[in-house]
C-alpha atoms as a PDB file:
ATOM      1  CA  UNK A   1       9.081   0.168  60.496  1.00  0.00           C
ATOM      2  CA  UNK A   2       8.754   4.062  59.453  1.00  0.00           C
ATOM      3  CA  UNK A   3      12.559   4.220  59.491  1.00  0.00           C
ATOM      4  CA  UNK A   4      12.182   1.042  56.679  1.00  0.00           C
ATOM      5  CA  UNK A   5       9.279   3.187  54.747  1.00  0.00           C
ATOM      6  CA  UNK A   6      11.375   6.359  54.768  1.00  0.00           C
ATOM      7  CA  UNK A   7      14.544   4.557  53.609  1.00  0.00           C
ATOM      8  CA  UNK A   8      12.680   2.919  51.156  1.00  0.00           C
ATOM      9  CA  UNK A   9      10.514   6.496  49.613  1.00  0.00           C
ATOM     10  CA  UNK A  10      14.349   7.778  49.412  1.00  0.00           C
ATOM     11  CA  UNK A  11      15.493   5.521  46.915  1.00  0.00           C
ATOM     12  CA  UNK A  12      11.803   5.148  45.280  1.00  0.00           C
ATOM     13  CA  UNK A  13      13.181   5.425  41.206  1.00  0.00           C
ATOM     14  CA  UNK A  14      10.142   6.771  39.966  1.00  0.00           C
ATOM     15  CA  UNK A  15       7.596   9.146  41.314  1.00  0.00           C
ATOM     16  CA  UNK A  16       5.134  11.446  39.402  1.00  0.00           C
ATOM     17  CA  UNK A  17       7.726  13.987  37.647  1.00  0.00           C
ATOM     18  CA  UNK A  18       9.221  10.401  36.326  1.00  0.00           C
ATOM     19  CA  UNK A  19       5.552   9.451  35.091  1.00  0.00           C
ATOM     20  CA  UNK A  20       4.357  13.425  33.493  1.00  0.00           C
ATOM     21  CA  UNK A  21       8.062  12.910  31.676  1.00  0.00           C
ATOM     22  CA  UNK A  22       7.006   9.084  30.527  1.00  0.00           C
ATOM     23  CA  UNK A  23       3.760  10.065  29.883  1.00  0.00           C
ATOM     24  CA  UNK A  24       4.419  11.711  26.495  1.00  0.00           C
ATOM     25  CA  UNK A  25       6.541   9.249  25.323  1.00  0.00           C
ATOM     26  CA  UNK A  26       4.594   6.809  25.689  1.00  0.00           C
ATOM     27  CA  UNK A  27       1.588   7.927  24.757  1.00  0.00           C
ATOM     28  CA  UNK A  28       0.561   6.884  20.827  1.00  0.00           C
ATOM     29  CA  UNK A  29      -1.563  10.073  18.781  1.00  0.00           C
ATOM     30  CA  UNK A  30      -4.310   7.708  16.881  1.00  0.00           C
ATOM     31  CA  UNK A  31      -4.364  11.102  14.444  1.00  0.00           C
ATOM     32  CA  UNK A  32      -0.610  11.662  13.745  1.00  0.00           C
ATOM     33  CA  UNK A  33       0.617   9.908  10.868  1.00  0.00           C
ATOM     34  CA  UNK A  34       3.702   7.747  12.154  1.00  0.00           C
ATOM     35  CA  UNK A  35       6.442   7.748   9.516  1.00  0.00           C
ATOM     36  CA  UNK A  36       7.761   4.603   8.231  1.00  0.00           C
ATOM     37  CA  UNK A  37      11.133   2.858  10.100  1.00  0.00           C
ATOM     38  CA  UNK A  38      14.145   3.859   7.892  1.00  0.00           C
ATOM     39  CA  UNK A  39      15.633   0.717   6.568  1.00  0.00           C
ATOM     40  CA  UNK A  40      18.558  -0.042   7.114  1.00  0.00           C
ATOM     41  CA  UNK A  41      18.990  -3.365   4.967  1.00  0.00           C
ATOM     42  CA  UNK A  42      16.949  -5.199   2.536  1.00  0.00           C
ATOM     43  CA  UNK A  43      16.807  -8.638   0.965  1.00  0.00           C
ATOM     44  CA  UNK A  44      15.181  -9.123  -2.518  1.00  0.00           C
ATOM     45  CA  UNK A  45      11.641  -7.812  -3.109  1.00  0.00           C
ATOM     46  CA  UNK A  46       8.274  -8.299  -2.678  1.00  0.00           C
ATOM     47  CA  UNK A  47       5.134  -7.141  -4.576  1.00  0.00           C
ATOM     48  CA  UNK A  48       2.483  -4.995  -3.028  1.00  0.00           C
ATOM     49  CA  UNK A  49      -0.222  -3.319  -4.910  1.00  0.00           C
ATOM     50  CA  UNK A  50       1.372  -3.914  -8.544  1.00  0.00           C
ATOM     51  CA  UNK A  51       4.510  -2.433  -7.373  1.00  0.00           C
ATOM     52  CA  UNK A  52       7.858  -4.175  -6.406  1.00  0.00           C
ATOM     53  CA  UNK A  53       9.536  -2.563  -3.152  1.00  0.00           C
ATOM     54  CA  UNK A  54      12.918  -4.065  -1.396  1.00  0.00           C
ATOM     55  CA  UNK A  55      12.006  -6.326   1.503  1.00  0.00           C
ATOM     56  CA  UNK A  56      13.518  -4.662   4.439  1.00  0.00           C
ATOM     57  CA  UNK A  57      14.660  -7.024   7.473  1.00  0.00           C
ATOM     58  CA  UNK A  58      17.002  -4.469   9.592  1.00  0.00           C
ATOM     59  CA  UNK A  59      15.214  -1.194  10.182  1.00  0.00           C
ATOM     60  CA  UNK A  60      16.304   1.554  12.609  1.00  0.00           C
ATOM     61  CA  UNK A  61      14.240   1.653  16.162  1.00  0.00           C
ATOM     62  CA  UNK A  62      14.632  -2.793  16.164  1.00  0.00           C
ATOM     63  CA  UNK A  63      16.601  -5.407  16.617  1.00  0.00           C
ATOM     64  CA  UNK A  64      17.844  -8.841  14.452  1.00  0.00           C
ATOM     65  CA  UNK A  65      18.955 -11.845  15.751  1.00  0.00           C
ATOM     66  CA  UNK A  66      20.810 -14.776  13.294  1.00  0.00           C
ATOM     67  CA  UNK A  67      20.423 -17.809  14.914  1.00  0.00           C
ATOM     68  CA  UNK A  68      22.470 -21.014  13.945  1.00  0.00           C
ATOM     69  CA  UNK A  69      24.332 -23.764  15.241  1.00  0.00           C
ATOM     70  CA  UNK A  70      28.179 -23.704  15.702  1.00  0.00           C
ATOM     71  CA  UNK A  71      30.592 -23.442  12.680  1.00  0.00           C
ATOM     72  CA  UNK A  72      28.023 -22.509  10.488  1.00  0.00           C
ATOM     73  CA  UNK A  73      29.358 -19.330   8.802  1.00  0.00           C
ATOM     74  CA  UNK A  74      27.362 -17.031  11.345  1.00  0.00           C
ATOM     75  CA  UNK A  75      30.163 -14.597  11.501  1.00  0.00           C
ATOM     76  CA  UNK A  76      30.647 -14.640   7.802  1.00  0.00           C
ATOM     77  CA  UNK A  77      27.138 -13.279   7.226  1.00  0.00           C
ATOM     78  CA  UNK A  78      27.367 -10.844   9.270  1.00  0.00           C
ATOM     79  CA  UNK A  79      30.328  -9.822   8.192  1.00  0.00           C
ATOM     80  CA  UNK A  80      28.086  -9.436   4.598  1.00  0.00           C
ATOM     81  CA  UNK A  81      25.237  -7.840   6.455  1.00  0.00           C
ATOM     82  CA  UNK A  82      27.989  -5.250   7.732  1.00  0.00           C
ATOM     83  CA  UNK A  83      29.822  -4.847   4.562  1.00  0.00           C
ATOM     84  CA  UNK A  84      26.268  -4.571   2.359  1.00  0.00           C
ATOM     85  CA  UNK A  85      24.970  -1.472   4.251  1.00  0.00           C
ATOM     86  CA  UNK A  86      28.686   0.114   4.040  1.00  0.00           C
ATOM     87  CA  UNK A  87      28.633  -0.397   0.611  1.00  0.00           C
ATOM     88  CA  UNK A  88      31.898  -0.504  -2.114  1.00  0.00           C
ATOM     89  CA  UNK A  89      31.868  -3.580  -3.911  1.00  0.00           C
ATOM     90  CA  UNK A  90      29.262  -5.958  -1.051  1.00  0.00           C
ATOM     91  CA  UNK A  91      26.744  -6.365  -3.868  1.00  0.00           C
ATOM     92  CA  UNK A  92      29.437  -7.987  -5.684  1.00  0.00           C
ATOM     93  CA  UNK A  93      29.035 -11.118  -3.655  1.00  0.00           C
ATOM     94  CA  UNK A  94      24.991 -11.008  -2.505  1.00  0.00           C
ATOM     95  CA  UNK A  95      22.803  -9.451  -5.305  1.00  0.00           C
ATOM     96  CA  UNK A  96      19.985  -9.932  -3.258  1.00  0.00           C
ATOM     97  CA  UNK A  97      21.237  -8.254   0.210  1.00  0.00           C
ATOM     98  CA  UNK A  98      21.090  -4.277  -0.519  1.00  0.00           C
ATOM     99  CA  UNK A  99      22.400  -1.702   2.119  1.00  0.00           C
ATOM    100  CA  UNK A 100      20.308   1.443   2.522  1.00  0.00           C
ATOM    101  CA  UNK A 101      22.636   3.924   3.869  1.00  0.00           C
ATOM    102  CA  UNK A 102      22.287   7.473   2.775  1.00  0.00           C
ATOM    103  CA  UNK A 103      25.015   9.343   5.142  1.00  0.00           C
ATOM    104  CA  UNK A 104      28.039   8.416   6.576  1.00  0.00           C
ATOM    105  CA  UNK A 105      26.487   6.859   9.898  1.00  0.00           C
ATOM    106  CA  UNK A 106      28.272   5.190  12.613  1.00  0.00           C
ATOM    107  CA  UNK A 107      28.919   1.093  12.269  1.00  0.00           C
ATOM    108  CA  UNK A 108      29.935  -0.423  15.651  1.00  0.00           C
ATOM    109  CA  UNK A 109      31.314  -4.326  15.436  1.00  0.00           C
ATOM    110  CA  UNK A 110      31.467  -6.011  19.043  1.00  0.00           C
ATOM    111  CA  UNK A 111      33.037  -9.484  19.210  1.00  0.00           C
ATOM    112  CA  UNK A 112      33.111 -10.911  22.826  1.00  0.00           C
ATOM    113  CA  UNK A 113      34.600 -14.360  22.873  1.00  0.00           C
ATOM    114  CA  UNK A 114      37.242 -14.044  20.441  1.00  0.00           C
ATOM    115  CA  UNK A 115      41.123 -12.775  20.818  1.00  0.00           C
ATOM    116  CA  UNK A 116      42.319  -9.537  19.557  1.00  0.00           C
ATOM    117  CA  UNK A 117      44.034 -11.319  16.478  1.00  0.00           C
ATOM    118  CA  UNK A 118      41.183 -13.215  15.292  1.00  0.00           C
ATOM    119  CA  UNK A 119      38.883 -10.239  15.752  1.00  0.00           C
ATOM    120  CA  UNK A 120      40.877  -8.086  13.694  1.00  0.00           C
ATOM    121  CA  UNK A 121      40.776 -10.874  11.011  1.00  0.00           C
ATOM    122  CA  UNK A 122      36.898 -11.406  11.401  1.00  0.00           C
ATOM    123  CA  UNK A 123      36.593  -6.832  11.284  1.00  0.00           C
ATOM    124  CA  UNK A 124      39.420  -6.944   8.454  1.00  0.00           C
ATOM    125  CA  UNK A 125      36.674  -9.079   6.387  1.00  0.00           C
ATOM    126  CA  UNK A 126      34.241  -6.397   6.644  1.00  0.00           C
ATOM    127  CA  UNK A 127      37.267  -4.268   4.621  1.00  0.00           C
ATOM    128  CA  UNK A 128      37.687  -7.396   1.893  1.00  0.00           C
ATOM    129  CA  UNK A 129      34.258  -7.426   0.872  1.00  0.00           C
ATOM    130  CA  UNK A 130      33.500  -3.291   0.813  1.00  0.00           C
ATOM    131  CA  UNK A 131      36.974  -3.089  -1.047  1.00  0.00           C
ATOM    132  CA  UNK A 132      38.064  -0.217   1.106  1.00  0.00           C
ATOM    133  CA  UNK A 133      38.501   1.239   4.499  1.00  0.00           C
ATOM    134  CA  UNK A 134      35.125   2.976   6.055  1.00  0.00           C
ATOM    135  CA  UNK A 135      36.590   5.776   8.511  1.00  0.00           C
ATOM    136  CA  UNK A 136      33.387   5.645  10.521  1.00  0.00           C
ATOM    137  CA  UNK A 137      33.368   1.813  11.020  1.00  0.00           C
ATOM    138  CA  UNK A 138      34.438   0.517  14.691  1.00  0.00           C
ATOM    139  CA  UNK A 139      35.239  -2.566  15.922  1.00  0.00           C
ATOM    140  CA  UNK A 140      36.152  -3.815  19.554  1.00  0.00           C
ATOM    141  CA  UNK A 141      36.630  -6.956  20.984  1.00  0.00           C
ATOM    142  CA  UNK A 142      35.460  -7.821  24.547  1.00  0.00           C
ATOM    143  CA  UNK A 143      36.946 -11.330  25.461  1.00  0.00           C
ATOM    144  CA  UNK A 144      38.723  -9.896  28.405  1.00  0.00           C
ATOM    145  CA  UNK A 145      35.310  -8.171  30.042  1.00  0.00           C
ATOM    146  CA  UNK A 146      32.765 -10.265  32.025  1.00  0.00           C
ATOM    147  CA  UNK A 147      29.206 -10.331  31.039  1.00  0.00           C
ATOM    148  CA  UNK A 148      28.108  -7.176  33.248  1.00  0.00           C
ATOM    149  CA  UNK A 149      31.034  -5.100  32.152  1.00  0.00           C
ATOM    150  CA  UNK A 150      30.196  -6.162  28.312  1.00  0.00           C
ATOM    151  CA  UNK A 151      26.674  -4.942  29.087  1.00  0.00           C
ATOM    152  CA  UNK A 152      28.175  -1.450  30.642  1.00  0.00           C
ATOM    153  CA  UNK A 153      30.727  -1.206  27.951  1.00  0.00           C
ATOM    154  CA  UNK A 154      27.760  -1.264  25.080  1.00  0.00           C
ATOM    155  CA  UNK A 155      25.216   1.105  27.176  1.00  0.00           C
ATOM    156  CA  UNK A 156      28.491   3.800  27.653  1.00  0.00           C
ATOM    157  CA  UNK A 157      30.001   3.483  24.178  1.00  0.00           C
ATOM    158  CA  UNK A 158      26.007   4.522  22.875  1.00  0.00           C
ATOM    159  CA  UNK A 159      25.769   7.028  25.657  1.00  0.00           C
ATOM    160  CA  UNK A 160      29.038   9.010  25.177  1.00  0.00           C
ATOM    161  CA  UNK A 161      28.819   9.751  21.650  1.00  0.00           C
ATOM    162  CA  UNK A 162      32.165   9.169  20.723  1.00  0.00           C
ATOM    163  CA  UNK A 163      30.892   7.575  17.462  1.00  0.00           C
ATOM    164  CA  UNK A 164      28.532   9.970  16.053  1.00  0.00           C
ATOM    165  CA  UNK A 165      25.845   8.951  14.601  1.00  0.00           C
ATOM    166  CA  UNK A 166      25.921   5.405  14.810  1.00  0.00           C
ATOM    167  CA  UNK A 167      22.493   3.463  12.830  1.00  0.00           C
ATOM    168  CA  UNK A 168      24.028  -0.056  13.050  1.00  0.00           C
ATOM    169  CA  UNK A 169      25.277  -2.351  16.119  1.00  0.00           C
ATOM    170  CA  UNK A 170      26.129  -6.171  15.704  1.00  0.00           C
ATOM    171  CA  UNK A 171      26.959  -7.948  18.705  1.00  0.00           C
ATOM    172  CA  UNK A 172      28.657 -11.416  18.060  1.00  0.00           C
ATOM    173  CA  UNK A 173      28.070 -13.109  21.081  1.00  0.00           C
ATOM    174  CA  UNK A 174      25.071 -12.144  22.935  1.00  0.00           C
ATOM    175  CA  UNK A 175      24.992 -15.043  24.928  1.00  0.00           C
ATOM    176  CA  UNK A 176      28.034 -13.467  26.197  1.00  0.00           C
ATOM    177  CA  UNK A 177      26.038 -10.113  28.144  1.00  0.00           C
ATOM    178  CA  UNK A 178      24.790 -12.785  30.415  1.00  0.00           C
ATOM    179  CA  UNK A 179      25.903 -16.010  32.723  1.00  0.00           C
ATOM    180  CA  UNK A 180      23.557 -18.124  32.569  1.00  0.00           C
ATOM    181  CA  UNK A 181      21.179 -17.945  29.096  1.00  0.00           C
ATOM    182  CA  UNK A 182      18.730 -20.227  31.014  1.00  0.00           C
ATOM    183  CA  UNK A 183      18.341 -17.493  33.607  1.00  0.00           C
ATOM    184  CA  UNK A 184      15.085 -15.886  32.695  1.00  0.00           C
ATOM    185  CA  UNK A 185      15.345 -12.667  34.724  1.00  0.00           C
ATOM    186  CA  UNK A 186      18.674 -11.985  33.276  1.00  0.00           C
ATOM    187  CA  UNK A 187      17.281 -13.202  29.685  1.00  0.00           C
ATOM    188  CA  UNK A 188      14.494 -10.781  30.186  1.00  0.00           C
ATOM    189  CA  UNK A 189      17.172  -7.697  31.119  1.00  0.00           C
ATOM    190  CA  UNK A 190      19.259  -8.491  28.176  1.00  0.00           C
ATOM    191  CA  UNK A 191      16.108  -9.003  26.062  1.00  0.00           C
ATOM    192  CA  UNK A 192      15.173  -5.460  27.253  1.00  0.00           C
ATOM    193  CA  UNK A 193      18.607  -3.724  26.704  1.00  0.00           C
ATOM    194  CA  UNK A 194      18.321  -4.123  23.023  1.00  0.00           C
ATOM    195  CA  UNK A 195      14.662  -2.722  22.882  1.00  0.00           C
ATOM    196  CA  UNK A 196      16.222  -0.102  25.229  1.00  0.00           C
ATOM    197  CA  UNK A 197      19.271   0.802  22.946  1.00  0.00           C
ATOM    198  CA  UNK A 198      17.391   0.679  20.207  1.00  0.00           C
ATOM    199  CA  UNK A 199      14.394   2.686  20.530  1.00  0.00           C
ATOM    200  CA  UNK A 200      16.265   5.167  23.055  1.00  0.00           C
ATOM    201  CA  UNK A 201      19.143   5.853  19.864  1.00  0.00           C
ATOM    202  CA  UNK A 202      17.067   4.650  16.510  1.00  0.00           C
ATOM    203  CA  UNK A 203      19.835   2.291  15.763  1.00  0.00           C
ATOM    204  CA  UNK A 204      19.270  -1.352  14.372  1.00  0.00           C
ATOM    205  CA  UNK A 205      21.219  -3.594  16.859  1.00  0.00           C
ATOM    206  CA  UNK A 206      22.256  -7.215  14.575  1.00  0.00           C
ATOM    207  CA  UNK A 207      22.954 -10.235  17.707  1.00  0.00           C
ATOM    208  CA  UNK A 208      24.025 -13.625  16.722  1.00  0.00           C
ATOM    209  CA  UNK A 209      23.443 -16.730  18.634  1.00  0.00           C
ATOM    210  CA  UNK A 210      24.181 -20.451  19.038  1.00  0.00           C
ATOM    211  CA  UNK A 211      21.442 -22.764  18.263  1.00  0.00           C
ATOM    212  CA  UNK A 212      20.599 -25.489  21.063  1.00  0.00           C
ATOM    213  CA  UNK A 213      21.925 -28.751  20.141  1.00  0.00           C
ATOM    214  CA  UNK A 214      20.390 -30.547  17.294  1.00  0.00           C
ATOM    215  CA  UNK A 215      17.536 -27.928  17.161  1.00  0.00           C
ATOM    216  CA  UNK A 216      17.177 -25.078  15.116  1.00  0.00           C
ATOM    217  CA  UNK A 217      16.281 -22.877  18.273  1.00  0.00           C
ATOM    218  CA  UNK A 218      18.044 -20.424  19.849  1.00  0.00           C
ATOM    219  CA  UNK A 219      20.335 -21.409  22.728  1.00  0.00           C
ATOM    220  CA  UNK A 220      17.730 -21.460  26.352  1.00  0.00           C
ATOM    221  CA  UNK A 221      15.407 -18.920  27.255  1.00  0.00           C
ATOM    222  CA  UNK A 222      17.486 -15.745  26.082  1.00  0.00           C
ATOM    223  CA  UNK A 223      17.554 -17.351  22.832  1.00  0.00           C
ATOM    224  CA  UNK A 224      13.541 -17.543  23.188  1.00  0.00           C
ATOM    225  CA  UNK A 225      12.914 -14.503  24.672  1.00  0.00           C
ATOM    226  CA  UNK A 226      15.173 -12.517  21.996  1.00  0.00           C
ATOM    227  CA  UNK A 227      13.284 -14.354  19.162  1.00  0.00           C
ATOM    228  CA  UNK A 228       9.790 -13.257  20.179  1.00  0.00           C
ATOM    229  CA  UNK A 229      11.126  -9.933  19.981  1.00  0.00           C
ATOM    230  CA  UNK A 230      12.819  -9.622  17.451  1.00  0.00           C
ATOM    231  CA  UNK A 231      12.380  -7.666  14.057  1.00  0.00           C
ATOM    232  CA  UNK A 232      13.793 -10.346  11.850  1.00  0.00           C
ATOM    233  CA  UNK A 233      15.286 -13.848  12.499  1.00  0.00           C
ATOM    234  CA  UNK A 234      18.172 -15.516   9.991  1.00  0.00           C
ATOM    235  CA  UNK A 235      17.922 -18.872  10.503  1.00  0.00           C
ATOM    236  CA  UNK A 236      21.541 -20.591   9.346  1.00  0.00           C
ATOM    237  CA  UNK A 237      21.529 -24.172   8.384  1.00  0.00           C
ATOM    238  CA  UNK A 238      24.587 -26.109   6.967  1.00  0.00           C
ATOM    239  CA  UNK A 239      24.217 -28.638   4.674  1.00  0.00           C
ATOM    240  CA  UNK A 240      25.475 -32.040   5.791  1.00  0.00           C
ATOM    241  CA  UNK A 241      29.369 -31.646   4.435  1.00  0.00           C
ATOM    242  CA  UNK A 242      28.874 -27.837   5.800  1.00  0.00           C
ATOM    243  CA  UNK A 243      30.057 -26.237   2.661  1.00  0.00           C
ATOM    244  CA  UNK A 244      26.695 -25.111   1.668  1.00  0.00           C
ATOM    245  CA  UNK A 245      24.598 -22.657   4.144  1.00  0.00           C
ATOM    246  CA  UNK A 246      20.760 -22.322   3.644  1.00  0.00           C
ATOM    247  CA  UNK A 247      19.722 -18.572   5.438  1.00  0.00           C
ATOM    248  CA  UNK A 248      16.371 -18.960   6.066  1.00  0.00           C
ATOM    249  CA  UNK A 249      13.762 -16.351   7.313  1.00  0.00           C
ATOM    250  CA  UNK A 250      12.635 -18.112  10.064  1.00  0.00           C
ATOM    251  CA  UNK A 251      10.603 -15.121  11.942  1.00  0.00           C
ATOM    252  CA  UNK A 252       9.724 -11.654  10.657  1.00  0.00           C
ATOM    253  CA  UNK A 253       6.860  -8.273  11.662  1.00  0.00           C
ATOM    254  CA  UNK A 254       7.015  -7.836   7.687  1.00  0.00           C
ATOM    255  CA  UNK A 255       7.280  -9.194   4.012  1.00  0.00           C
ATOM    256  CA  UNK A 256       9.626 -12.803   4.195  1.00  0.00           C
ATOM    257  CA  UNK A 257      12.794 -12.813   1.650  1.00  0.00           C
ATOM    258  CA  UNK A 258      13.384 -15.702  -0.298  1.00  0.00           C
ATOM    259  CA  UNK A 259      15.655 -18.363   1.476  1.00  0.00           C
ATOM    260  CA  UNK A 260      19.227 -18.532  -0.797  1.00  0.00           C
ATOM    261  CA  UNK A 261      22.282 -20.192   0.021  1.00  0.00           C
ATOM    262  CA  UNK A 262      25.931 -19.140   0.042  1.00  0.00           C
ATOM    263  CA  UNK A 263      29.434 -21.016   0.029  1.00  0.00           C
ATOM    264  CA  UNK A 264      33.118 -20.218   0.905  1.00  0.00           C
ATOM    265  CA  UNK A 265      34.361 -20.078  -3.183  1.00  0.00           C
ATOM    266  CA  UNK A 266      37.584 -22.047  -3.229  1.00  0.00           C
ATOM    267  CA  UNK A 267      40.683 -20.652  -3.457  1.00  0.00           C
ATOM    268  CA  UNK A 268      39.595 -17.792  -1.522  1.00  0.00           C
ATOM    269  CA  UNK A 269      38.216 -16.589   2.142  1.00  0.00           C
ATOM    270  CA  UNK A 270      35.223 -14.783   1.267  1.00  0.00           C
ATOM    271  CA  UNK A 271      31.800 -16.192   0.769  1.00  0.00           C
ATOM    272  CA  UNK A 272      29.412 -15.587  -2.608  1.00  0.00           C
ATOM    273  CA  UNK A 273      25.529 -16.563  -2.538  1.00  0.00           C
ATOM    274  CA  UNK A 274      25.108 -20.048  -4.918  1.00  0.00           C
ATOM    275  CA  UNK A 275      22.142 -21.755  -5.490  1.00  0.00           C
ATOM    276  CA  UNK A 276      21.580 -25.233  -3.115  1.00  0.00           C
ATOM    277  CA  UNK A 277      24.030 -27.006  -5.146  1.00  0.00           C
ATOM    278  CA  UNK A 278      26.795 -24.993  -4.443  1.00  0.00           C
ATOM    279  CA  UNK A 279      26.685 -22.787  -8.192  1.00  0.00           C
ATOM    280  CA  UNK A 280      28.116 -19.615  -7.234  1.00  0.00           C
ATOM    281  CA  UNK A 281      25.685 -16.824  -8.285  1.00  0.00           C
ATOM    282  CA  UNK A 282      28.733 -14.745  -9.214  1.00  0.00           C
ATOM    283  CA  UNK A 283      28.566 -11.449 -11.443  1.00  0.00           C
ATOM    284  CA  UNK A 284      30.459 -13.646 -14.092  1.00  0.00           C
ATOM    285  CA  UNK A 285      27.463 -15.879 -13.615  1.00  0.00           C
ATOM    286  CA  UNK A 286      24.934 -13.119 -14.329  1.00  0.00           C
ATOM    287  CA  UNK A 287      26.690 -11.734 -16.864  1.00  0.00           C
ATOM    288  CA  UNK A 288      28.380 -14.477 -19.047  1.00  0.00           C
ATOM    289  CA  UNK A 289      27.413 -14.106 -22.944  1.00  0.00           C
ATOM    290  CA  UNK A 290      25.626 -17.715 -22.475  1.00  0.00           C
ATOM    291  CA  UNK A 291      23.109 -15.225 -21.390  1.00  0.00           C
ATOM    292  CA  UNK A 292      23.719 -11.985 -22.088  1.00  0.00           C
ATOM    293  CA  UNK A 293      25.672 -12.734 -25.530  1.00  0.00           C
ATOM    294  CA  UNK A 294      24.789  -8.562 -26.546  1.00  0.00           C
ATOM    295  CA  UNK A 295      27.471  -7.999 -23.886  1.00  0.00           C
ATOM    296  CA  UNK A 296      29.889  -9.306 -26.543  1.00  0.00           C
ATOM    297  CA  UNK A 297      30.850  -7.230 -29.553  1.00  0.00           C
ATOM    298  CA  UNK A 298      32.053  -9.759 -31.701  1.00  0.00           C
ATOM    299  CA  UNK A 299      29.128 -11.306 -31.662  1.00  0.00           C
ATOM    300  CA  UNK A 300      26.669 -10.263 -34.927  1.00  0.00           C
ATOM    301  CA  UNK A 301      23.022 -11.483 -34.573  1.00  0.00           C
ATOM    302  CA  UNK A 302      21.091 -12.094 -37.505  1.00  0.00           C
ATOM    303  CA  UNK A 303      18.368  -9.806 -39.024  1.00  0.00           C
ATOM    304  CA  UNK A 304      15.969 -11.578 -41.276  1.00  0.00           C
ATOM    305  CA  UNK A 305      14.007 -10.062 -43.479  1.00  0.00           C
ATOM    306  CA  UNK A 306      10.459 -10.411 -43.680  1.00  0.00           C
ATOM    307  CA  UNK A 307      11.019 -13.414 -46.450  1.00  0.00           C
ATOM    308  CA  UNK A 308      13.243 -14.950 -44.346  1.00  0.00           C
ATOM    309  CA  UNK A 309      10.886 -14.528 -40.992  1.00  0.00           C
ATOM    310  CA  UNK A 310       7.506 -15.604 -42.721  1.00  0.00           C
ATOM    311  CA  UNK A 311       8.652 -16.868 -46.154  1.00  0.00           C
ATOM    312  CA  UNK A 312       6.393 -14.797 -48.043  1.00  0.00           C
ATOM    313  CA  UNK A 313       6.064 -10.873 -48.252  1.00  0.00           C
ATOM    314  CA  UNK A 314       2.406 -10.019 -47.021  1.00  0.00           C
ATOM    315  CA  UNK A 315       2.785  -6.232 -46.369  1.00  0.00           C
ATOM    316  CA  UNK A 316       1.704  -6.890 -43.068  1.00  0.00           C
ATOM    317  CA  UNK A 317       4.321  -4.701 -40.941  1.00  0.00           C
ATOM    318  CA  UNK A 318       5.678  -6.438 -37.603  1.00  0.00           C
END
């Protein structure tokens, strides 16, 4: 029995240097002025005050999850989301979805289920929609790993700093860092990982996730223990032909965007936000002289005099 003890105070994890070094991390100052989570992507705006500010939904110390059920255009928007806070020409396709980055941070891009070709064409999107190559954007695909060497892969590639500076992670497949998602002590670690990874680096970590069959919840309990954690939840639902996606904000700690739709525009492979009927919301749509006919030289408008305006000269100016 004190052989067991011993053995066990030997391998003890944390003892009272652990706790003094926790101590002050932990440990909130009521009369130190916190400052605000960097944003790291914003959708629309919202007003507080009298004053309009952008709505953010990824900031840097959290974690997003997009939730939706299969063949719904979930990598697509994150491929947007990625593209958006990169920059180039993203706000070409979403007016509404604004990047915030102010350096040239790190972007990692995991994909774990898919095959090295049709990763690279899912990554080469990112490219498409920015319009040009980001040198400090990194993709890898995981297929060939098994969920506990996924998880190891992630923790090391943050640890070693070979990508410096990294503020964004998305990890397509999360399901995938686990073998069972109704597990709930491995739903719990994974759950825990991402508050780990991003607190510990100040990164915003993006996961996607199947929806449970006919439901519009996340796929078993690491779908609900992920949700009541998360920062901000896209909610993806196709319309019945599945041509039209409705993004939703189906759980949020701050200010709700406005749901909006987008659509794969024919004749191409890239998706622009539309309205619910499938309108593409377009810069030629914004911007067409219908509306904006001073846009057009050619065009003269009238100026009436005051005769013409009021039919009768009162002096009155206007």
């Amino acid at each position: 029995m004190i052989d067991e003890i011993k053995k066990d105070e030997e391998v003890q994890l944390y003892d009272k240097s652990w706790f003094e070094l926790e101590y002050s991390e932990c440990k909130v100052d009521l009369n130190k002025k916190e400052p605000r989570p960097e944003t790291i992507i914003s959708i629309g705006t919202h007003g507080y005050n009298g004053k309009n500010y952008p709505t953010s939904v990824m900031t840097a110390g959290e974690f997003s999850c997009i939730s939706a059920p299969s063949k719904s255009k979930k990598s697509f928007f994150k491929s947007q989301l990625c593209a958006s806070y990169i920059g180039g020409n993203a706000n070409r396709y979403f007016k509404n979805i604004k990047g915030h980055r102010n350096k040239d941070f790190g972007v990692i891009d995991c994909d774990t289920e898919q095959s090295r070709y049709y990763a690279q064409r899912t990554f080469k999107r990112v490219e498409k929609i920015v319009g040009n190559s980001y040198p400090n954007y990194h993709a890898f695909k995981m297929r060939h790993l098994n969920p506990e060497q996924r998880v190891s892969f992630i923790d090391f590639l943050l640890k070693s700093g070979k990508i410096k500076d990294v503020k964004l992670v998305f990890i397509d497949g999360v399901a995938d860092l686990i073998e069972d998602t109704n597990d709930l002590v491995m739903s719990n670690y994974i759950a825990g990982k991402l508050l780990n990874w991003t607190d510990r680096y100040k990164i915003h970590v993006c996961i996607i996730i199947h929806n449970a069959y006919n439901s519009n919840k996340p796929t078993g309990h690491l779908g609900s223990t992920v949700v009541k954690k998360a920062e901000t939840v896209f909610q993806l639902k196709p319309s019945e032909d599945k041509k039209i996606i409705e993004v939703n904000h189906q759980y949020s700690r701050g200010f709700e965007f406005e749901t909006f739709y987008f659509s794969i525009k024919q004749g191409t492979s890239m998706i622009y936000e539309c309205d619910e009927h499938g309108n593409f919301l377009d810069e030629d749509d914004f911007y067409n002289d219908k509306f904006y006919p001073e846009k057009n030289e050619n065009i003269n408008l009238p100026k009436p005099s005051t005769n013409d305006a009021f039919g009768v000269d009162d002096g009155v100016p206007f």
